[in-house]
C-alpha atoms as a PDB file:
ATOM      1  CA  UNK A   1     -68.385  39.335   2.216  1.00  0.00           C
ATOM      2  CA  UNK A   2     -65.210  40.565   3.192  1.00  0.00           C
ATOM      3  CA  UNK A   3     -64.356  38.064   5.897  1.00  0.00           C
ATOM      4  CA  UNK A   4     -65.262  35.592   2.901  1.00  0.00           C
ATOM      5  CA  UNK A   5     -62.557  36.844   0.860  1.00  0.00           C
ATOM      6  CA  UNK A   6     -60.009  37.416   3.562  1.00  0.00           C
ATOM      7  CA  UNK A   7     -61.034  33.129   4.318  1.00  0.00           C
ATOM      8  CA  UNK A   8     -60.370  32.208   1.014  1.00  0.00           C
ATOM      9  CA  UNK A   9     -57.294  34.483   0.566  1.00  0.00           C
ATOM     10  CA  UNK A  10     -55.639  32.964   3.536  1.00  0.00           C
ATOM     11  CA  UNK A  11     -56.419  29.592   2.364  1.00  0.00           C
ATOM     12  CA  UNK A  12     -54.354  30.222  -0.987  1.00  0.00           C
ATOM     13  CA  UNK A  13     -51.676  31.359   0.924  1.00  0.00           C
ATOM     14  CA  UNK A  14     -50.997  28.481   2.959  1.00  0.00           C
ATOM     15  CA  UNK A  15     -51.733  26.321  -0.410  1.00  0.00           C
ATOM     16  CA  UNK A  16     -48.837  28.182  -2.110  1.00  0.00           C
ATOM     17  CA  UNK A  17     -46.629  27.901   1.030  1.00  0.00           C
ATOM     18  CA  UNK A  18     -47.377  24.162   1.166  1.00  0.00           C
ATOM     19  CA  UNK A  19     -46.681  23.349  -2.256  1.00  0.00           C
ATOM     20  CA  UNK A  20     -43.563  25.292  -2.138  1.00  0.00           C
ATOM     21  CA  UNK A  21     -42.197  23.895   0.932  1.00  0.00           C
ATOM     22  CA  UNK A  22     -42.734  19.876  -0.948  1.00  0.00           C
ATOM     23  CA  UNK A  23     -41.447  21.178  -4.517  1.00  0.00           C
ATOM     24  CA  UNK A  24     -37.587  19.803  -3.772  1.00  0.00           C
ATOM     25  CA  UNK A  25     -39.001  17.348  -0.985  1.00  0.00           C
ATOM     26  CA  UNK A  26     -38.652  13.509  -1.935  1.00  0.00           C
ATOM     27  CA  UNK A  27     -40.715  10.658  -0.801  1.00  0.00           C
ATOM     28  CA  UNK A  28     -38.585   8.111   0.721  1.00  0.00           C
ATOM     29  CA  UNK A  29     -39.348   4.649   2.341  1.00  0.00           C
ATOM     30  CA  UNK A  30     -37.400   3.990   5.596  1.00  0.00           C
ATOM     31  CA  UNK A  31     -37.129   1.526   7.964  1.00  0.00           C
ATOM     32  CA  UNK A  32     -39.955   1.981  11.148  1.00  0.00           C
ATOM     33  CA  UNK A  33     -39.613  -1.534  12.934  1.00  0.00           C
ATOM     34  CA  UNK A  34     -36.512  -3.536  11.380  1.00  0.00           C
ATOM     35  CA  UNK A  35     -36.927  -5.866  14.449  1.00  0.00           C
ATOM     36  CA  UNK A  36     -40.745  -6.504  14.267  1.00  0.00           C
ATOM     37  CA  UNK A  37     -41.228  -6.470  17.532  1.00  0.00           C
ATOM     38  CA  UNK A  38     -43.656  -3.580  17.770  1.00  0.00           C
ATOM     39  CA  UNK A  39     -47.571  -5.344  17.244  1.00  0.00           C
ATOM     40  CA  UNK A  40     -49.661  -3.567  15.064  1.00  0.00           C
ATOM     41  CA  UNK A  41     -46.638  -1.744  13.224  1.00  0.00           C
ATOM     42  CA  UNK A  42     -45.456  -1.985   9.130  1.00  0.00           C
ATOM     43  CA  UNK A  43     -41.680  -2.706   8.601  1.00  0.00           C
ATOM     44  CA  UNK A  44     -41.200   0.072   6.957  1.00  0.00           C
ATOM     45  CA  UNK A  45     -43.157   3.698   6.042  1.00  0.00           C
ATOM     46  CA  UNK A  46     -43.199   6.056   3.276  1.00  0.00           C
ATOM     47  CA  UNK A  47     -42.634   9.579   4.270  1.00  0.00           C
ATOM     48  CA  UNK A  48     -41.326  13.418   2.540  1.00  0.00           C
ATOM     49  CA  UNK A  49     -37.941  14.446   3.252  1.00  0.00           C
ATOM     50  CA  UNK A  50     -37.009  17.945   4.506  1.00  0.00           C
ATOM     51  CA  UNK A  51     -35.772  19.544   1.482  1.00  0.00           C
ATOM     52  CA  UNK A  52     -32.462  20.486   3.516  1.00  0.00           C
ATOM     53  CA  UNK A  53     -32.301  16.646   4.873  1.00  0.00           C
ATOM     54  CA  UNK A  54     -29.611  14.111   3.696  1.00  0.00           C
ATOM     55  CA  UNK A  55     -30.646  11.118   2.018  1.00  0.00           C
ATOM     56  CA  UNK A  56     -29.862   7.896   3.353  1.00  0.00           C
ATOM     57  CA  UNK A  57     -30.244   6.471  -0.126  1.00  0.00           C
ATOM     58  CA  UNK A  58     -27.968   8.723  -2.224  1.00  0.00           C
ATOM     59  CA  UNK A  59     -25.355  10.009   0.146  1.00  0.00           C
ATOM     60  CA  UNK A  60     -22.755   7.572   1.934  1.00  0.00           C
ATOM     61  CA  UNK A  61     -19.483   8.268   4.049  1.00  0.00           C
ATOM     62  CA  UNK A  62     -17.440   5.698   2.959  1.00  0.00           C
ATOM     63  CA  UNK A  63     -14.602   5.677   6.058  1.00  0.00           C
ATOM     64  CA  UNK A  64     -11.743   3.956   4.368  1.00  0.00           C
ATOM     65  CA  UNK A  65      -8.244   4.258   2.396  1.00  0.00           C
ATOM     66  CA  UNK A  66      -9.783   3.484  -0.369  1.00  0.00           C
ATOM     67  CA  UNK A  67     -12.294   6.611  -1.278  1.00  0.00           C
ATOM     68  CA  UNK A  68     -15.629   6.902  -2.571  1.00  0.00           C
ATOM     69  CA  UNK A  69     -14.779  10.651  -4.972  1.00  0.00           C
ATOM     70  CA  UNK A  70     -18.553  10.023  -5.517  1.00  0.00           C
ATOM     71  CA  UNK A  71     -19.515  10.708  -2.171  1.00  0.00           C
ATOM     72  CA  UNK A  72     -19.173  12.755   0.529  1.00  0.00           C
ATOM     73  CA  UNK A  73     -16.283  11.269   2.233  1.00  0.00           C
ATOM     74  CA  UNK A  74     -14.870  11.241   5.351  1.00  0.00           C
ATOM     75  CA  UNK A  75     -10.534  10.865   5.644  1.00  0.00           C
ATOM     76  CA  UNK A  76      -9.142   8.790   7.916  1.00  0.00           C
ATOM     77  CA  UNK A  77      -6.000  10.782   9.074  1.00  0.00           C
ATOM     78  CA  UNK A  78      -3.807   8.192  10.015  1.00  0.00           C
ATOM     79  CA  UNK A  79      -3.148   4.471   8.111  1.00  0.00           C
ATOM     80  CA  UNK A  80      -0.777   1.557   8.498  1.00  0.00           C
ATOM     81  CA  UNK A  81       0.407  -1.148   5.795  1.00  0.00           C
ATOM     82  CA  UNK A  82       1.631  -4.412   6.858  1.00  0.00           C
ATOM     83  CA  UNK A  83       3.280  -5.868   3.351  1.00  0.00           C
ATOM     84  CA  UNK A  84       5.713  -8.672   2.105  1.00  0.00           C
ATOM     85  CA  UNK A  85       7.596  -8.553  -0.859  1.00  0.00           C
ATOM     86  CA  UNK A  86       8.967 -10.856  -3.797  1.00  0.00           C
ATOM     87  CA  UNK A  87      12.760  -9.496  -4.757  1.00  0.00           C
ATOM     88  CA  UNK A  88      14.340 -10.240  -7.594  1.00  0.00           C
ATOM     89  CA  UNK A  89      17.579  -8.699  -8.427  1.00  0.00           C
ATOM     90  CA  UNK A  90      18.328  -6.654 -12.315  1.00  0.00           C
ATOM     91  CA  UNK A  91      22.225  -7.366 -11.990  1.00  0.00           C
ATOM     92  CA  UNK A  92      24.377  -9.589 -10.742  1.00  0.00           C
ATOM     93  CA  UNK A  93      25.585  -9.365  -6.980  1.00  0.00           C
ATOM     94  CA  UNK A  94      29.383  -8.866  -7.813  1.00  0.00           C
ATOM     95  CA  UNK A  95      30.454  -6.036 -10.115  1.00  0.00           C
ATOM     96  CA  UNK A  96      34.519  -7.033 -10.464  1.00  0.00           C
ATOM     97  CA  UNK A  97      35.837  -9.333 -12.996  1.00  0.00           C
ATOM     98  CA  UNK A  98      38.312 -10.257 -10.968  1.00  0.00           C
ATOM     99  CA  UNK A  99      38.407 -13.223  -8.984  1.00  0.00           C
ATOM    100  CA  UNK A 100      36.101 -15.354 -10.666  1.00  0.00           C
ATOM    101  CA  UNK A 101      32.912 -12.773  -9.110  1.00  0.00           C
ATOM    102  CA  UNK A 102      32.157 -11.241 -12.952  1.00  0.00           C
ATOM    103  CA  UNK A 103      29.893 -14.669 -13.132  1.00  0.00           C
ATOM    104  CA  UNK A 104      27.750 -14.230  -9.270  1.00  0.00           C
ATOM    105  CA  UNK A 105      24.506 -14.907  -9.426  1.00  0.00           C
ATOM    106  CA  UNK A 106      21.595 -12.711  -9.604  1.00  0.00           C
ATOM    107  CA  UNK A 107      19.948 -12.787  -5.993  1.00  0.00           C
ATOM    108  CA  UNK A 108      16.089 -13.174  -4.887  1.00  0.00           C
ATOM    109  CA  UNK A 109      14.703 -13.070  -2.162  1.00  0.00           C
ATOM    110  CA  UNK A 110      11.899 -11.992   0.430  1.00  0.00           C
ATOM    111  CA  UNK A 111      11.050  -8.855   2.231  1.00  0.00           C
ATOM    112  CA  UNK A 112       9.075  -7.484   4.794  1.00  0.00           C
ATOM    113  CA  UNK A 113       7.629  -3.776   5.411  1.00  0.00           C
ATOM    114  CA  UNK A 114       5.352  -1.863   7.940  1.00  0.00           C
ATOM    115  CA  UNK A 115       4.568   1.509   6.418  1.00  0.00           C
ATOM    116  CA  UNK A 116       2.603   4.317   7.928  1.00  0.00           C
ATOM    117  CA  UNK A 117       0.551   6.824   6.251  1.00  0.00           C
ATOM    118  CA  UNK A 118      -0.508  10.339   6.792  1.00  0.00           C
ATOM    119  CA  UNK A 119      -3.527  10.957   4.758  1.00  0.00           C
ATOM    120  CA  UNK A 120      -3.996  14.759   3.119  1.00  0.00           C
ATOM    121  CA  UNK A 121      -7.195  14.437   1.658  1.00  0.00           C
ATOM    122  CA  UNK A 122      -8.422  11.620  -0.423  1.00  0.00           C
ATOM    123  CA  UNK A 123      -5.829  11.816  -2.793  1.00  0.00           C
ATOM    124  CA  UNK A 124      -2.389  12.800  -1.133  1.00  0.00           C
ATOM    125  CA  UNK A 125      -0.725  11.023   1.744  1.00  0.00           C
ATOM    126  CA  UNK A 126       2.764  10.895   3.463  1.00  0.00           C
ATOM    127  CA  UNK A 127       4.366   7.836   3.969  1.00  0.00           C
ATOM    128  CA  UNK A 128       7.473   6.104   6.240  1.00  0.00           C
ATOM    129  CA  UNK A 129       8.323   2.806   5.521  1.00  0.00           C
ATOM    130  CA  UNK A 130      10.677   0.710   7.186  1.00  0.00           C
ATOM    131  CA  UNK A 131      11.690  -2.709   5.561  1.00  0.00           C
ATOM    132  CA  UNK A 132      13.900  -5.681   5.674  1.00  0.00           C
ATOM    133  CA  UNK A 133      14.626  -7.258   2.786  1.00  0.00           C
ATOM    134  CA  UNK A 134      16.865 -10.964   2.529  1.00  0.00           C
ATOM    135  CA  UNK A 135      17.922 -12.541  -0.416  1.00  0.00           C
ATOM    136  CA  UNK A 136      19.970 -15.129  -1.619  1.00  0.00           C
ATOM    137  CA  UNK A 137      22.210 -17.514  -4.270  1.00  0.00           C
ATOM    138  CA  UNK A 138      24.948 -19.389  -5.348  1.00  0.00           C
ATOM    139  CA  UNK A 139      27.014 -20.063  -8.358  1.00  0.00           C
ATOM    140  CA  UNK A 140      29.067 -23.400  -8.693  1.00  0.00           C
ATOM    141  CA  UNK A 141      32.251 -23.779 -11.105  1.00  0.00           C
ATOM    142  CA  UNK A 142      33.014 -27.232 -12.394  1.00  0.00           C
ATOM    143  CA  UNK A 143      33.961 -29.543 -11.245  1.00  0.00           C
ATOM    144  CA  UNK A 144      32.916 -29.510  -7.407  1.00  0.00           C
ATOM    145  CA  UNK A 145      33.461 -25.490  -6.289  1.00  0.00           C
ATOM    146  CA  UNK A 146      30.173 -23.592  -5.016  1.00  0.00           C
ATOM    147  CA  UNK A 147      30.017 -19.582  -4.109  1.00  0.00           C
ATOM    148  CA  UNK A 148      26.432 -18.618  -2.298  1.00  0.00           C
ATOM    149  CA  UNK A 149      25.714 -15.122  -1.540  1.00  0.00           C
ATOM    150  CA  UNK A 150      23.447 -13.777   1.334  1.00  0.00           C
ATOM    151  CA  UNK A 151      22.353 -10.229   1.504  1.00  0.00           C
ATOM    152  CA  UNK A 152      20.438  -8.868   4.108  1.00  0.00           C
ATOM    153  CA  UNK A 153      19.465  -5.006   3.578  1.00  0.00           C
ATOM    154  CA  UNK A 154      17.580  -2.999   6.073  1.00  0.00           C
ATOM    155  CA  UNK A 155      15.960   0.784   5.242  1.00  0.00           C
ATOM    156  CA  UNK A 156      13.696   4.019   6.364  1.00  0.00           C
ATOM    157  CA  UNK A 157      12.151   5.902   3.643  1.00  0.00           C
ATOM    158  CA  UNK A 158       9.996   8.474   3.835  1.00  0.00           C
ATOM    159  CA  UNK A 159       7.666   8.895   0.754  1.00  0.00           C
ATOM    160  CA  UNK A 160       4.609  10.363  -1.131  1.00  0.00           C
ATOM    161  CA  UNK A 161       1.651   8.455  -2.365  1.00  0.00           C
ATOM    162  CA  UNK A 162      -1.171   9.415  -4.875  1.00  0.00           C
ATOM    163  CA  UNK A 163      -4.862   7.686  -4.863  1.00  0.00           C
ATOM    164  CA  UNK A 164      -7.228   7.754  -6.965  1.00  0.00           C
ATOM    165  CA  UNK A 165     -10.648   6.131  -6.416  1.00  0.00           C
ATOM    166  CA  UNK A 166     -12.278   3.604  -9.564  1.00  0.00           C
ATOM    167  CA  UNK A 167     -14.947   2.890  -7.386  1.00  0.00           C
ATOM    168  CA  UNK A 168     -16.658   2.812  -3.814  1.00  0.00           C
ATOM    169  CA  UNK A 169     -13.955  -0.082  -3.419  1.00  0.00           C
ATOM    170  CA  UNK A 170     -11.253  -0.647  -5.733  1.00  0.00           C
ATOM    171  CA  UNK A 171      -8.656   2.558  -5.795  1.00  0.00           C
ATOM    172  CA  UNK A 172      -5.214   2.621  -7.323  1.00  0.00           C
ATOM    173  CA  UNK A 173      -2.157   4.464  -6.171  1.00  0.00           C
ATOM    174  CA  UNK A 174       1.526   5.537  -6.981  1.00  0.00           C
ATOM    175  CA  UNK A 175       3.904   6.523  -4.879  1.00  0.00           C
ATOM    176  CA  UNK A 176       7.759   6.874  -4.283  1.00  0.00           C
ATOM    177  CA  UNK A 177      10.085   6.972  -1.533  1.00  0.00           C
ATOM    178  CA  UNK A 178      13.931   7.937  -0.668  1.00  0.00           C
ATOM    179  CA  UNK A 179      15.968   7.366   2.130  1.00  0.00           C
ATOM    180  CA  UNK A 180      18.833   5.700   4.047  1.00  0.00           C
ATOM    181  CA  UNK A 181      19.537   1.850   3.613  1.00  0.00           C
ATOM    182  CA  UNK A 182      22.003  -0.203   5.607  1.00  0.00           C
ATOM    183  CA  UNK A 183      23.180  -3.799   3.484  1.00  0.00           C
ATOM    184  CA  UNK A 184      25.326  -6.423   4.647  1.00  0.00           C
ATOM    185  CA  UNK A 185      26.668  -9.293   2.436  1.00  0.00           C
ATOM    186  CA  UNK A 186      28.214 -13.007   3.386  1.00  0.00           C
ATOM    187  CA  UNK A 187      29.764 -14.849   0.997  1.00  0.00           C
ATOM    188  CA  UNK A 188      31.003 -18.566   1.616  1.00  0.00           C
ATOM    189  CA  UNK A 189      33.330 -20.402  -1.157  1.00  0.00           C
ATOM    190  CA  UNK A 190      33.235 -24.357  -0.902  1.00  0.00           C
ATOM    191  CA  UNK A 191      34.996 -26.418  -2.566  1.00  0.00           C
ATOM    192  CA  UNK A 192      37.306 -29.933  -2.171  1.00  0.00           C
ATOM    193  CA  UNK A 193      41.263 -30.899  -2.785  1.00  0.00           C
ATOM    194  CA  UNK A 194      43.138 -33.447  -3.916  1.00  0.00           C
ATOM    195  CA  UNK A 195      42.647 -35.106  -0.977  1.00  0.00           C
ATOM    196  CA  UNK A 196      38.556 -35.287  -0.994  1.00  0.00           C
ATOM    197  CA  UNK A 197      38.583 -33.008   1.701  1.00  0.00           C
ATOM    198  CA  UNK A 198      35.856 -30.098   1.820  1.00  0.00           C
ATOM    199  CA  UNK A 199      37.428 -26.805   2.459  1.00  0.00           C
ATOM    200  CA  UNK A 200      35.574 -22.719   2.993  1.00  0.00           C
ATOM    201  CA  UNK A 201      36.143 -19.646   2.866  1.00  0.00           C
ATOM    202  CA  UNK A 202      34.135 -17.125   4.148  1.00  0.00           C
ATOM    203  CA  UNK A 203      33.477 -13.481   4.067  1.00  0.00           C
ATOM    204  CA  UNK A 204      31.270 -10.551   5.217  1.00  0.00           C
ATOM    205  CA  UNK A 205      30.904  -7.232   4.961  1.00  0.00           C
ATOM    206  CA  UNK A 206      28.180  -4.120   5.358  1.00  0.00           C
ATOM    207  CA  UNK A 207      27.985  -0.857   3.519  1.00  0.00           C
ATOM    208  CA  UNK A 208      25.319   1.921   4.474  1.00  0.00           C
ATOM    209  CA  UNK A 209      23.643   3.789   1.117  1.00  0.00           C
ATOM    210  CA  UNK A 210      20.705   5.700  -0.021  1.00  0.00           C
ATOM    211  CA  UNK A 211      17.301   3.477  -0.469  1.00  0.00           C
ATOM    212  CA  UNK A 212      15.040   4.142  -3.285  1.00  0.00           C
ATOM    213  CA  UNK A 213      11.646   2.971  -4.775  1.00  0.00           C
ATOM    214  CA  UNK A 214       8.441   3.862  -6.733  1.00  0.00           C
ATOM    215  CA  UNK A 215       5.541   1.561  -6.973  1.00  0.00           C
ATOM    216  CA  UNK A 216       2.112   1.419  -8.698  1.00  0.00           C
ATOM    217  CA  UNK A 217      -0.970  -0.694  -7.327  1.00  0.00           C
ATOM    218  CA  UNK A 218      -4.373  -1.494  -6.565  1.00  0.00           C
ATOM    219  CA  UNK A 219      -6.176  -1.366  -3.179  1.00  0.00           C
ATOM    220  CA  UNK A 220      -9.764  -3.337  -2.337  1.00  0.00           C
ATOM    221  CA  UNK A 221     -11.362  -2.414   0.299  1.00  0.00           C
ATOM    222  CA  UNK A 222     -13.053  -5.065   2.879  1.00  0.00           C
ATOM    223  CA  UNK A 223     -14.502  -3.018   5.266  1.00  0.00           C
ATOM    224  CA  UNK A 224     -14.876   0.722   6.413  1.00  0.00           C
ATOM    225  CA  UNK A 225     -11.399   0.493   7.786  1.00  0.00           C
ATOM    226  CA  UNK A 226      -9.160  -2.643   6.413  1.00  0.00           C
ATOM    227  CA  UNK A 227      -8.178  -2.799   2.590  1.00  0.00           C
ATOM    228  CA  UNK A 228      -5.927  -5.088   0.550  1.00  0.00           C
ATOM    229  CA  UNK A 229      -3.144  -3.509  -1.708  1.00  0.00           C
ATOM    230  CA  UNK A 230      -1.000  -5.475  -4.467  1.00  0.00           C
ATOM    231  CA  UNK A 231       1.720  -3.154  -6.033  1.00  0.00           C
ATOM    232  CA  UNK A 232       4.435  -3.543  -8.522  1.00  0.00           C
ATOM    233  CA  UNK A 233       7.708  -1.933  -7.376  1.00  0.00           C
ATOM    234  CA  UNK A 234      11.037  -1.490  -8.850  1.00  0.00           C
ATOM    235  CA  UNK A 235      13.316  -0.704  -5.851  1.00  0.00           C
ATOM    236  CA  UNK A 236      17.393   0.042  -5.103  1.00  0.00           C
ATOM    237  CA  UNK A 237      20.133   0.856  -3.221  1.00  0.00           C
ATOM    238  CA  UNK A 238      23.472   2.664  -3.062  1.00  0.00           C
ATOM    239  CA  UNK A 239      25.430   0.390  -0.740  1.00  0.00           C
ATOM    240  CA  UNK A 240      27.738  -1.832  -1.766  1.00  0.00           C
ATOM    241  CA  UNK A 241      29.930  -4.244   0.422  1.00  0.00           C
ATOM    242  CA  UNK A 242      33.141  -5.282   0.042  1.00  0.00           C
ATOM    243  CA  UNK A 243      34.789  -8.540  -0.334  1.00  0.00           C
ATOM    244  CA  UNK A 244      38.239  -9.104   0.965  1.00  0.00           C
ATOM    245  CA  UNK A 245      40.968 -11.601   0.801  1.00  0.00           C
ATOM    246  CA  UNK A 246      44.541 -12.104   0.351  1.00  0.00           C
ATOM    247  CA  UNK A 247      44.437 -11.821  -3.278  1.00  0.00           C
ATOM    248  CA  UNK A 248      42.332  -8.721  -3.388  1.00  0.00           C
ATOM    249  CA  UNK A 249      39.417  -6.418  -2.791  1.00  0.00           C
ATOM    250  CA  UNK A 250      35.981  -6.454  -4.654  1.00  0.00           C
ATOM    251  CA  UNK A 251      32.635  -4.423  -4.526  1.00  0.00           C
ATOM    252  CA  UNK A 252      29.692  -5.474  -5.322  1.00  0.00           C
ATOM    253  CA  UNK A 253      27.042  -3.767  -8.128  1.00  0.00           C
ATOM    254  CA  UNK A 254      24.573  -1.077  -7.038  1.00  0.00           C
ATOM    255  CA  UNK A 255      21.240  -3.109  -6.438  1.00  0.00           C
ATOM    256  CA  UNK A 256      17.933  -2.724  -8.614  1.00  0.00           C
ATOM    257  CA  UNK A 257      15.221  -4.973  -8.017  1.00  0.00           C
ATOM    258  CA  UNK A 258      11.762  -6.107  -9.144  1.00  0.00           C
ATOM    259  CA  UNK A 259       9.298  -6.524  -6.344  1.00  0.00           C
ATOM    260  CA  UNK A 260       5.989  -7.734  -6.382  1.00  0.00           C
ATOM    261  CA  UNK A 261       4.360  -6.649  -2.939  1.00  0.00           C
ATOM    262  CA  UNK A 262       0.961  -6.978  -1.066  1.00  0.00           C
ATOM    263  CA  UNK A 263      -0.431  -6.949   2.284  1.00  0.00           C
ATOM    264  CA  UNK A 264      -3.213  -5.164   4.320  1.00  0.00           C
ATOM    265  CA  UNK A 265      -3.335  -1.729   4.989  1.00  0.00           C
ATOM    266  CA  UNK A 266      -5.848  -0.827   8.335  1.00  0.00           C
ATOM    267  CA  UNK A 267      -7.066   2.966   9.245  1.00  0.00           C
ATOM    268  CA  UNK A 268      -7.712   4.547  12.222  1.00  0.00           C
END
């Protein structure tokens, strides 16, 4: 009678140990032959999940620089941006009255930038960008003088960025950046005499300043480690060349510019 109960008390045991071991277990269907190859063999099974086991089907590590906040994610450390630029200048290039340079031309242009990133966390990053940037234009006075402008600029700034996932793909950021620029301005004046002849006059000059920018944007992510980015950026610099001639000396107006910029930014 005894060895009865002790039988039947051992059995309840294990039934309460078994039911509390499957309590926070899930059934789960995963893959047993994705290649059918195996005879006799399903394509998939049903099974319970070790209450301490990750679930394929709820938790990803999505290995990009765009973040998945509703994940478990993995950082990539270390990120470069390839990106071009559309410039287009807020003031005009000369700042003097003088000379006939208070009516120069507002100058766009083109640019180019590789920037590498140093990546926090998912949200903070360091950034160094280097960039050339060349614009251009030209203002002609009645009845048959032109002035064209060229400027090429050249700069390193360091930076910050923020992101901030929207999705498993699409992020946005902000950032800013500060550092040293290096410009350099030709100027070419064309015009004919009395005799029909075509006569020029041309002038250069380069100027080294402090480089400046803050930008806002989107990033979509293609794969675990390319993304493409489209920012708005309003940008600037301190240099300003200077124009010389016989009949005097004039500077031009501290740069601000509207850039649209995009690219593709790769981790590692």
């Amino acid at each position: 009678m005894n060895m009865q109960r002790m039988i039947k008390g051992i059995g309840a045991l294990m039934l309460v140990a078994m039911s509390a071991g499957t309590l926070e277990a899930r059934q789960v269907t995963v893959l047993a032959d994705p290649d059918g190859t195996i005879p006799g063999t399903h394509r998939y099974r049903t099974r319970f999940m070790n209450p301490a086991e990750t679930d394929p089907l709820y938790t990803t590590h999505h290995l990009s620089s765009t973040y998945n906040t509703r994940a478990d994610e993995t950082v990539n450390p270390w990120g470069v941006e390839l990106g071009v630029s559309y410039i287009s200048a807020v003031t005009k290039i000369m700042k003097s009255q003088d000379l006939g340079w208070g009516d120069s031309p507002k100058l766009t242009g083109v640019g180019v930038d590789l920037t590498g990133l140093y990546n926090l966390n998912k949200n903070h990053a360091f950034a160094l960008r280097l960039e050339y940037d060349n614009s251009d234009g030209s203002y002609t006075w009645p009845p048959n003088e032109e002035e064209s402008y060229r400027l090429h600029s050249v700069s390193m700034m360091p930076g910050y960025r923020f992101t901030q996932a929207l999705s498993s793909t699409v992020s946005c950021f902000a950032g800013a950046n500060i550092g040293l620029a290096c410009s350099s301005l030709k100027y070419k004046d064309t015009w004919g005499n009395d005799s029909g002849k075509w006569m020029r006059v041309s002038m250069h000059d380069t100027s080294w300043g402090l480089a400046y920018s803050a930008e806002v944007g989107l990033r979509l992510a293609l794969s675990s480690h390319v993304d493409l980015f489209v920012a708005y950026r309003f940008m600037g610099n301190t240099s300003r060349p200077r124009l010389r001639d016989t009949d005097g000396v004039c500077r031009t107006h501290t740069q601000h510019n509207h850039t649209v910029r995009g690219g593709v930014g790769v981790t590692f």
